[in-house]
Each structure stands twice: as structure tokens, then as C-alpha cells.
C-alpha atoms as a PDB file:
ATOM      1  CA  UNK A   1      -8.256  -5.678 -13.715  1.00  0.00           C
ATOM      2  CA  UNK A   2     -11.546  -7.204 -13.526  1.00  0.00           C
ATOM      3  CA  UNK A   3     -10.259 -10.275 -15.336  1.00  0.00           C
ATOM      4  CA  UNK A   4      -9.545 -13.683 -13.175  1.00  0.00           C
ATOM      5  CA  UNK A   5      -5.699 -13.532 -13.137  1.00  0.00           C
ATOM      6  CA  UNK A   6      -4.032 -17.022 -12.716  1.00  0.00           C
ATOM      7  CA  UNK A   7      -0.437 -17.792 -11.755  1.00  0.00           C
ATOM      8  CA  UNK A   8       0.652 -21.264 -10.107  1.00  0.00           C
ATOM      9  CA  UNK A   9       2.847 -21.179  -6.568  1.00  0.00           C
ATOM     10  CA  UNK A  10       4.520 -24.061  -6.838  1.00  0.00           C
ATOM     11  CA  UNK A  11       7.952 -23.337  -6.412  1.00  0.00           C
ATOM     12  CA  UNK A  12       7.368 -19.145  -6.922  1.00  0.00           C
ATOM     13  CA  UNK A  13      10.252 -17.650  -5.690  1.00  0.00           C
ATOM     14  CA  UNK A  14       7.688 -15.996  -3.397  1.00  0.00           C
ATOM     15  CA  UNK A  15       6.133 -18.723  -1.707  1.00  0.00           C
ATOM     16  CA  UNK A  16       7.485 -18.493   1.146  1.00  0.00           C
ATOM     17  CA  UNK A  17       7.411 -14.909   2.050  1.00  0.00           C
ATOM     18  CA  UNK A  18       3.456 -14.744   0.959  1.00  0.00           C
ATOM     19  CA  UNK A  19       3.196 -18.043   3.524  1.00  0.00           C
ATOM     20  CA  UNK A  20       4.513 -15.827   6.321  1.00  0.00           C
ATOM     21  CA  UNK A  21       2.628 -13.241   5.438  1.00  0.00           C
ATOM     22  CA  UNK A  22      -0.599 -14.809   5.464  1.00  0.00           C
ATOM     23  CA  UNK A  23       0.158 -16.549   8.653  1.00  0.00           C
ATOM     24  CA  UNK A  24       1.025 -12.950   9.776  1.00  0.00           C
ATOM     25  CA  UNK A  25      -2.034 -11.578   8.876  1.00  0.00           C
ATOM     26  CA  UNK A  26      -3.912 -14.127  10.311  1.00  0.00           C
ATOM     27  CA  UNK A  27      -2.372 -14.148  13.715  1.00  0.00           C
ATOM     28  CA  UNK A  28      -1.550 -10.410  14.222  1.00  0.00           C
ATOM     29  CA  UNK A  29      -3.666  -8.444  11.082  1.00  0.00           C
ATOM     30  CA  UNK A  30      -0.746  -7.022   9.877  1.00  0.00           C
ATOM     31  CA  UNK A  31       2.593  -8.277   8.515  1.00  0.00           C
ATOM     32  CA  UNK A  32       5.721  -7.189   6.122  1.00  0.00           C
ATOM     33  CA  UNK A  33       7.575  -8.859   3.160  1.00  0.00           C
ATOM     34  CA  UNK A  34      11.059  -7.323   3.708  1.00  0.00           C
ATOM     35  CA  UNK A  35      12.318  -7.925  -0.218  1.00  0.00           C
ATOM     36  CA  UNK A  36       8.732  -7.612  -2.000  1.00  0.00           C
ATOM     37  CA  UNK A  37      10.934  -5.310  -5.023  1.00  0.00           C
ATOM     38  CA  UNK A  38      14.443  -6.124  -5.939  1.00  0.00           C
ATOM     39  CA  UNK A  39      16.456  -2.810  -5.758  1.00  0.00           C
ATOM     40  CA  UNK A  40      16.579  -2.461  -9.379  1.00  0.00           C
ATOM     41  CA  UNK A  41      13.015  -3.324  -9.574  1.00  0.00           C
ATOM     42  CA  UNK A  42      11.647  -0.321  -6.911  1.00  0.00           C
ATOM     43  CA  UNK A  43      14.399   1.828  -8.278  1.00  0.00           C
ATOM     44  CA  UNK A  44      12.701   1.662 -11.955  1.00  0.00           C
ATOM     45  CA  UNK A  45       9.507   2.276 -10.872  1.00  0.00           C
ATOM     46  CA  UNK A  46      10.515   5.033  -8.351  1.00  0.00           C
ATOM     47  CA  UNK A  47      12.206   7.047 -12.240  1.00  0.00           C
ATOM     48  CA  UNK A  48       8.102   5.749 -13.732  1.00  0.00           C
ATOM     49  CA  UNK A  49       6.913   8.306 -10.025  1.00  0.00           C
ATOM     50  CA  UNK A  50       9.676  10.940 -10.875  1.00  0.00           C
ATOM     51  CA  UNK A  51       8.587  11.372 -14.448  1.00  0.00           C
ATOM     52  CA  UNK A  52       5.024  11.742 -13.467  1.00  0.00           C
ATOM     53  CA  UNK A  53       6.116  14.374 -10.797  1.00  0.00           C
ATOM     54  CA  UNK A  54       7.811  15.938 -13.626  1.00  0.00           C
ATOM     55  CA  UNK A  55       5.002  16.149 -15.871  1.00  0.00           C
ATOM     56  CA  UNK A  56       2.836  17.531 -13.017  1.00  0.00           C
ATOM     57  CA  UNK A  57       0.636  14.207 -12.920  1.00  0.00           C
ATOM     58  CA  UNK A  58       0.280  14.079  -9.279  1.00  0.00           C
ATOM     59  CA  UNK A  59      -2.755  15.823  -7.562  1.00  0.00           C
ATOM     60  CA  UNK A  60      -2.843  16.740  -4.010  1.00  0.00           C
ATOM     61  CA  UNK A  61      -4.872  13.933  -1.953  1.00  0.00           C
ATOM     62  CA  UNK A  62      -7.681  14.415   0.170  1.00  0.00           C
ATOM     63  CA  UNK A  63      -9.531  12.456   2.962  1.00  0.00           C
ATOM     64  CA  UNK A  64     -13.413  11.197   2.664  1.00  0.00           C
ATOM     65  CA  UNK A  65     -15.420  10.351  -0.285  1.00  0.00           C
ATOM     66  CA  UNK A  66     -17.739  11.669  -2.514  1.00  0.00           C
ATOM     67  CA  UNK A  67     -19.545  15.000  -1.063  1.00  0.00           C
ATOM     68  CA  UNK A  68     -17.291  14.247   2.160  1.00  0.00           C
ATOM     69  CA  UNK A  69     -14.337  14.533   0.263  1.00  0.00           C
ATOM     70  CA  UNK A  70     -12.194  17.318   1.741  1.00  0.00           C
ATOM     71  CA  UNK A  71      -8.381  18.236   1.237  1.00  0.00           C
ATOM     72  CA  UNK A  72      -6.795  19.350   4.492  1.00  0.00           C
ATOM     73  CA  UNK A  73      -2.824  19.436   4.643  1.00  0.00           C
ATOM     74  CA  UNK A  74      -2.646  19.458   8.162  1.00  0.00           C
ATOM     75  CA  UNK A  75      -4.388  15.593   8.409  1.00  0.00           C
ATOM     76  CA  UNK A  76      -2.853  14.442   4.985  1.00  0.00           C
ATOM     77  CA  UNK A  77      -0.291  16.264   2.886  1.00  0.00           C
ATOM     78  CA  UNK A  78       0.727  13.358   0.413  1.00  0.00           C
ATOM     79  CA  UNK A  79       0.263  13.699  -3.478  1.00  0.00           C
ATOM     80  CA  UNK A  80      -1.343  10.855  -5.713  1.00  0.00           C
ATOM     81  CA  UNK A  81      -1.094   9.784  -9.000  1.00  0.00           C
ATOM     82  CA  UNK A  82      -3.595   6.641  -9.535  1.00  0.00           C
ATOM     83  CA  UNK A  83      -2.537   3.840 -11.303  1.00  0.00           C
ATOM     84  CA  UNK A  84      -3.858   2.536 -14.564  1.00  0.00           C
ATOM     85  CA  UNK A  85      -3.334  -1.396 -15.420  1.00  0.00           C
ATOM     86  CA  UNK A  86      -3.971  -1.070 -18.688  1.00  0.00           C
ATOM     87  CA  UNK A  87      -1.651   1.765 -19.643  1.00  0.00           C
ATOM     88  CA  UNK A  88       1.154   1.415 -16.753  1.00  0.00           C
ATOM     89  CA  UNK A  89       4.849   1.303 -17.631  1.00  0.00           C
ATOM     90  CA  UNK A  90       6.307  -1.784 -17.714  1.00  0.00           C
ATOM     91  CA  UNK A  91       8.346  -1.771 -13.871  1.00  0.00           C
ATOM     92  CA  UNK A  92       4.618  -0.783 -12.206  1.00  0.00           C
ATOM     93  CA  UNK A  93       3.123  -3.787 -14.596  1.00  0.00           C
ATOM     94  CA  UNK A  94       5.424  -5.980 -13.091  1.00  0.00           C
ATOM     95  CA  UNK A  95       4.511  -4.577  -9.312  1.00  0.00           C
ATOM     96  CA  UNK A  96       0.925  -4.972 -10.595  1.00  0.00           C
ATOM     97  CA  UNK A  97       1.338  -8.789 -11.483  1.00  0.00           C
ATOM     98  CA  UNK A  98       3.046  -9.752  -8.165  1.00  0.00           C
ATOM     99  CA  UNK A  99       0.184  -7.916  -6.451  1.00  0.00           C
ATOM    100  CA  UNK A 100      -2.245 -10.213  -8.147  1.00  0.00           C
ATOM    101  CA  UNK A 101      -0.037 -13.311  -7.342  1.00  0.00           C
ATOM    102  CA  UNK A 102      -0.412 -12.362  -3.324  1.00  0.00           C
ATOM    103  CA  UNK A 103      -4.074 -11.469  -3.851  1.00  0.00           C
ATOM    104  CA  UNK A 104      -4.445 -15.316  -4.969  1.00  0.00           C
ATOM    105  CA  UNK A 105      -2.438 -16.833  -2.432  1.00  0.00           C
ATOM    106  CA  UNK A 106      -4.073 -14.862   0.527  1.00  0.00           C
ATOM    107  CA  UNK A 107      -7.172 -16.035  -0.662  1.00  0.00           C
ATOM    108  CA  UNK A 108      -6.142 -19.731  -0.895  1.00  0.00           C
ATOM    109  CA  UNK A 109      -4.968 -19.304   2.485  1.00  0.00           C
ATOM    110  CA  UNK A 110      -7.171 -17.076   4.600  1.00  0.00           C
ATOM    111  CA  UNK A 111     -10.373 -17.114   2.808  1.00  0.00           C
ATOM    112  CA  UNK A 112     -11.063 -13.208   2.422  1.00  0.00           C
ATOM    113  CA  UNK A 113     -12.791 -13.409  -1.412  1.00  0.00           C
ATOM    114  CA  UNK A 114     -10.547 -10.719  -2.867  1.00  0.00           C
ATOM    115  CA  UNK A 115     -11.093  -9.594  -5.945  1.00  0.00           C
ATOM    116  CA  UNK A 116      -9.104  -7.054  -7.144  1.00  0.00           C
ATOM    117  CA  UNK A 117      -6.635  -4.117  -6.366  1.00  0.00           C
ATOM    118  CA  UNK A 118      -6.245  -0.728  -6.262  1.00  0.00           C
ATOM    119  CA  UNK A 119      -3.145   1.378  -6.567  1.00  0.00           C
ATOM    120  CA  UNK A 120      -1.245   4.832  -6.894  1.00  0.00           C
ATOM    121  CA  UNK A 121       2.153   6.201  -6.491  1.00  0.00           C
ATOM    122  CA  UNK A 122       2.667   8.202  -3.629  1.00  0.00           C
ATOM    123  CA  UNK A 123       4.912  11.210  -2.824  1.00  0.00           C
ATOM    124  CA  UNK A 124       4.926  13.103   0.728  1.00  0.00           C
ATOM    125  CA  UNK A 125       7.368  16.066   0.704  1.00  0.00           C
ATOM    126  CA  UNK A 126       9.660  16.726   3.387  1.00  0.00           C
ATOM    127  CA  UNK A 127       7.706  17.263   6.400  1.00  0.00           C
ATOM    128  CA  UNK A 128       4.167  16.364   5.947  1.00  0.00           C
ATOM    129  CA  UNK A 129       2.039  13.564   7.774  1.00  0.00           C
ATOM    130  CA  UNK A 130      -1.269  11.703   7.300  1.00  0.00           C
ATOM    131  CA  UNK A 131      -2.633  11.508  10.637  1.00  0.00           C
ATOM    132  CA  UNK A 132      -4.129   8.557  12.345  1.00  0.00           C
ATOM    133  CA  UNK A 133      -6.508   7.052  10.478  1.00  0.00           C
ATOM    134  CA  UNK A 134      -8.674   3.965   9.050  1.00  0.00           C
ATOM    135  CA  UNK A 135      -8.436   3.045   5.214  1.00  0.00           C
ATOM    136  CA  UNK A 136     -12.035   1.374   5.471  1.00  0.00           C
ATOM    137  CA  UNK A 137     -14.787   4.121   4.729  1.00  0.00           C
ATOM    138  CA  UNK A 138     -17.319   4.840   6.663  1.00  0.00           C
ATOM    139  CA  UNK A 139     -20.252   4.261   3.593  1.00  0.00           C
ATOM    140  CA  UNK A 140     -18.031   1.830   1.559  1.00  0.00           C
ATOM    141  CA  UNK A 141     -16.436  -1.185   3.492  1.00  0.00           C
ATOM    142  CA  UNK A 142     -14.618  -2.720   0.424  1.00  0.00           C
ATOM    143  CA  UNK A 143     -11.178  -2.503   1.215  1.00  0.00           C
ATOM    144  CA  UNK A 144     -10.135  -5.525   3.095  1.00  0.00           C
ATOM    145  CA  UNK A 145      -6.465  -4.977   2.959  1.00  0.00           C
ATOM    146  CA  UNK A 146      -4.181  -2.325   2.473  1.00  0.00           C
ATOM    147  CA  UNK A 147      -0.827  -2.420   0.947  1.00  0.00           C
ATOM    148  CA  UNK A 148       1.920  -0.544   1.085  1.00  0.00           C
ATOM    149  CA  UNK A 149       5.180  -0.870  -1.182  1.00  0.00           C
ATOM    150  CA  UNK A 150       8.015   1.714   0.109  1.00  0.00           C
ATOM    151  CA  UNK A 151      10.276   3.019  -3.327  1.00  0.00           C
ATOM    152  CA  UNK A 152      12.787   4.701  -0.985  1.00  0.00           C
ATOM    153  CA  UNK A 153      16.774   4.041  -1.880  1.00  0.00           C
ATOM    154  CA  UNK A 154      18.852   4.211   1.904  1.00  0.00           C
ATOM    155  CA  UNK A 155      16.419   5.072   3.942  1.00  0.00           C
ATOM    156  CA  UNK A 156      17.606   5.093   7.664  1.00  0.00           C
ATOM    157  CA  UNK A 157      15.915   5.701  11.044  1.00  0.00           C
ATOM    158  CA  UNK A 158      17.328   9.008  11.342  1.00  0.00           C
ATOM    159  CA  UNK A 159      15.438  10.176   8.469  1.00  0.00           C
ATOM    160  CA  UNK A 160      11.895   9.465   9.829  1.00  0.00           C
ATOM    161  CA  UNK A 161       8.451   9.004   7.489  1.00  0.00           C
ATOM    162  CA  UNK A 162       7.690   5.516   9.392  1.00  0.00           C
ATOM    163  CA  UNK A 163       4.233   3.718   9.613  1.00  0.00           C
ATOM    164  CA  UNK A 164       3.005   3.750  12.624  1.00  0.00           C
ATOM    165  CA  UNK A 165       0.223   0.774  13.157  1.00  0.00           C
ATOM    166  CA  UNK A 166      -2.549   1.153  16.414  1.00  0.00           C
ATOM    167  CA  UNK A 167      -2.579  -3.003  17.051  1.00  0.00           C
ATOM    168  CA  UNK A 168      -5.256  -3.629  19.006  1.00  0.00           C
ATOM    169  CA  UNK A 169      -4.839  -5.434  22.149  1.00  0.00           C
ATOM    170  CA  UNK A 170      -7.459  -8.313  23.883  1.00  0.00           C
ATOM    171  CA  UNK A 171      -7.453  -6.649  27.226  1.00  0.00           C
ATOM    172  CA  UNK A 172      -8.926  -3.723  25.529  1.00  0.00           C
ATOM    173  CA  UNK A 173      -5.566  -1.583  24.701  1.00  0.00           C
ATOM    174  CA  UNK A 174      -3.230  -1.226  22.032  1.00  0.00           C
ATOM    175  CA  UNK A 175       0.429  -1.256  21.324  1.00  0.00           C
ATOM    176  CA  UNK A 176       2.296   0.536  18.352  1.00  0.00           C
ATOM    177  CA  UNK A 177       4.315  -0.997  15.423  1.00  0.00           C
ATOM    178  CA  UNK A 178       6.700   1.406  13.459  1.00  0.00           C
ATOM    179  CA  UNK A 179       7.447   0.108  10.075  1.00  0.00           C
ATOM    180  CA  UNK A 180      10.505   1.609   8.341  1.00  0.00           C
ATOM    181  CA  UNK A 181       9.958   2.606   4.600  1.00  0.00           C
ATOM    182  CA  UNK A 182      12.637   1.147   3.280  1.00  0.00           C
ATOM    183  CA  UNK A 183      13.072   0.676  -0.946  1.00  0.00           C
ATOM    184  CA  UNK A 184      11.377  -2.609  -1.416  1.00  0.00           C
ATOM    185  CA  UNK A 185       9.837  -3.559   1.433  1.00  0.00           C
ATOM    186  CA  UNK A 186       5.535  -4.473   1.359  1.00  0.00           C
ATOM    187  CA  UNK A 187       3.363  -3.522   4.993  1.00  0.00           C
ATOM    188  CA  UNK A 188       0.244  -5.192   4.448  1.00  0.00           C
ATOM    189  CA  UNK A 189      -2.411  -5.219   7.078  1.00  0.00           C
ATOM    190  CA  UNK A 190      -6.438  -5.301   8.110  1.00  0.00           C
ATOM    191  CA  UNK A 191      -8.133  -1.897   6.337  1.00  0.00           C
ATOM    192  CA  UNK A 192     -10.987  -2.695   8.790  1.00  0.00           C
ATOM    193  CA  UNK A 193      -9.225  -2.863  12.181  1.00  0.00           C
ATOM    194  CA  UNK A 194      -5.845  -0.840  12.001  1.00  0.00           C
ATOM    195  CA  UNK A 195      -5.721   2.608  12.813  1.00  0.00           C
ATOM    196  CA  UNK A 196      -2.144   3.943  11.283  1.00  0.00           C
ATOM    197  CA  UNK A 197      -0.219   6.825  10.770  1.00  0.00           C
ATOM    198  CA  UNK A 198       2.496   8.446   8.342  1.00  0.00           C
ATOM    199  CA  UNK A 199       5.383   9.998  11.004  1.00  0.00           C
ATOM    200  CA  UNK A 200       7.308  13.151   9.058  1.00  0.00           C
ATOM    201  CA  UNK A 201      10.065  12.507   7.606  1.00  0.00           C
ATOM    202  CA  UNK A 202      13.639  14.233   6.679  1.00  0.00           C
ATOM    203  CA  UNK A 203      12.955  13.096   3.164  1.00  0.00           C
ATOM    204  CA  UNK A 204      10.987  13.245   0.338  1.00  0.00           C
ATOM    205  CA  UNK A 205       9.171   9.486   0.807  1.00  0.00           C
ATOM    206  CA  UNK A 206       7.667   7.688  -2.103  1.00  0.00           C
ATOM    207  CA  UNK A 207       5.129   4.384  -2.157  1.00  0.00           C
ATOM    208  CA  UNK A 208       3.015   2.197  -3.830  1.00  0.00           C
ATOM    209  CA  UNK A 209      -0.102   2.786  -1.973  1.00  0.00           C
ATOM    210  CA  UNK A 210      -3.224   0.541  -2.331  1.00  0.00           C
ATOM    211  CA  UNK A 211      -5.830  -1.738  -1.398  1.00  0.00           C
ATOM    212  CA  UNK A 212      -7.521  -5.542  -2.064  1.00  0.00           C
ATOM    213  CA  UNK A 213     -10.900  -4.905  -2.291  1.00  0.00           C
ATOM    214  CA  UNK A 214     -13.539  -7.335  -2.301  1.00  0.00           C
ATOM    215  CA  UNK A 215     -15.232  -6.246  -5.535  1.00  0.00           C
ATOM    216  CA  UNK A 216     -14.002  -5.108  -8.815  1.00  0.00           C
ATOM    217  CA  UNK A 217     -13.150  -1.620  -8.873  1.00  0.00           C
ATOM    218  CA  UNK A 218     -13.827   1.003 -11.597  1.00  0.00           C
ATOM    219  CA  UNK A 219     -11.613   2.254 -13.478  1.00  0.00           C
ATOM    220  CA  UNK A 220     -13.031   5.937 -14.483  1.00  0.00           C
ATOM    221  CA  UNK A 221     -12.118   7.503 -11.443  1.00  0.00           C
ATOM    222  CA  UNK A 222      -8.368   6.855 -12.048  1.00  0.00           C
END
């Protein structure tokens, strides 16, 4: 991923929808692309997350890094399997590409110096939460955005496993933005400055989870 990856706008069946974003991000830190996958598309890369589940690829996530890394179900009880460029399947290649595209365009638009991305598939099981949180690290302030793809076919309200977003507030407070995780729709918002939270849920609920970083990331921890 640490090649330059260049793909002209001009009429991209995107460009709108990575406009609003942008202008989203910029005004509120935060903001969605309702249609980010076509059904078929999150539905082909959601059978790419099931075979992996099936051949045991997914290891049980933790929180912190390094010596501070710690696995504690009660905070966080999602599973991970980290995503390879190089040797993904063809629907998470595709994902991957698009991802690059809206790196570009956001930093056209907003200036941030992105460089590259970070992903893995992500599976909670019926039940479990990540508590509130913030996806910038204490020792390692890289991550600039965080992005979220949901790979979830029907979801309704009813069956819970929302995002939950802490937006700060100028007189000091905060309010609360619940973001459904609906099969194809992309949260995107500020790593450095929103808290957030994964609700339960009814359902098992599956994700592209990941994050534009401002350097180039290595690829031996995947």
C-alpha cells in the first residue's frame, strides 16, 4: 500500500457522495456515505469474512498497544482478521481501491496529508460491545480517520449493534449520533476527537473496520 495510488474524479460515480462527505467532515468531524457497497458488492465480501471465520482466521481483539496491549471481553468482544492488500480476494480489493479513491479526494479537499489505510474484517457475536472509546493511541497519533464499512444484509433498528458517536459540543457538552449498520453503508469520522461506542446487538454484526493514517503502515503485523 505504500505506493502513490492515482485515480481521476471527474465524473466518478462517487463524486458526489465523497463531496458531502468531506464537507461533513469538515463541518461536523464525522459523516456517512449511505451506498459506499452495492448489495452484491458487501454481500461478496461478507462470503470472503465467512470463509475466514470458517477457517478459524479471526483472532480475538484486544485494546492498547504494544506492552499495553490487553484483551478484555467485557470493554471489547469483537474478532479481527487484518487485511492484506497484496493477497486480498478480489470483492475486499475492490473495497480496498475505493478506499484509496476517498483517501485522495479528502485530501484534495480538506488538506489532512493521508497516506495510507489500514483495514480488517470484523465480526462481534450476538451480544458483545466495545465500550466507549478513542481510535487515536495514546503513544501513536497516526490515525486521522477512522472508517467503518457495515457488511450486514436487513439490518433493522430492532436488532441493535449501532455506533454510537460522543460529538462534542462548543458550549463544552456533547450530543450522541447513532449510526445504523446497515450492508453498505461507510461512518467515517475524526480518530482524534470522537469518542464512540459499539451498542449490542440481536445479531451477529460484521464490518470493514479501519483507519487513514498519516504515514505508511507496515505490513508485518497483519
Amino acid at each position: 500500500m505504500n505506493k502513490e495510488y492515482t485515480s481521476p474524479l471527474t465524473d466518478h460515480p462517487f463524486e458526489k457522495a465523497f463531496e458531502g462527505l468531506a464537507d461533513d467532515l469538515s463541518e461536523k468531524g464525522y459523516g456517512t456515505i449511505e451506498h459506499f457497497l452495492s448489495h452484491a458488492e458487501f454481500m461478496q465480501i461478507k462470503e470472503v469474512a465467512d470463509n475466514h471465520k470458517e477457517e478459524g482466521n479471526f483472532k480475538k481483539a484486544g485494546i492498547g498497544t504494544a506492552q499495553d496491549f490487553q484483551i478484555d471481553k467485557q470493554i471489547r468482544g469483537d474478532y479481527i482478521r487484518w487485511i492484506d492488500p497484496a493477497k486480498a480476494a478480489a470483492a475486499t480489493q475492490l473495497y480496498v481501491n475505493r478506499m484509496r479513491e476517498l483517501l485522495q479526494y479528502i485530501n484534495r479537499t480538506c488538506f489532512l496529508s493521508l497516506k495510507d489505510v489500514e483495514l480488517h474484517y470484523t465480526m462481534y457475536p450476538v451480544g458483545t460491545v466495545y465500550q466507549r472509546h478513542l481510535d487515536q493511541f495514546r503513544h501513536d497519533d497516526h490515525r486521522r480517520l477512522s472508517v467503518i464499512c457495515y457488511l450486514n444484509k436487513d439490518w433493522k433498528p430492532e436488532h441493535g449493534g449501532q455506533l454510537r458517536l460522543y460529538i462534542p459540543q462548543e458550549d463544552g457538552g456533547e450530543k450522541t449520533v447513532d449510526i445504523l449498520p446497515s450492508g453498505g453503508k461507510l461512518a467515517c469520522f475524526r480518530s482524534d476527537l470522537i469518542e464512540h461506542e459499539v451498542l449490542p446487538a440481536t445479531r451477529e454484526r460484521y464490518s470493514l473496520t479501519g483507519w487513514m493514517l498519516d504515514q505508511y503502515i507496515d505490513l508485518t503485523f497483519l
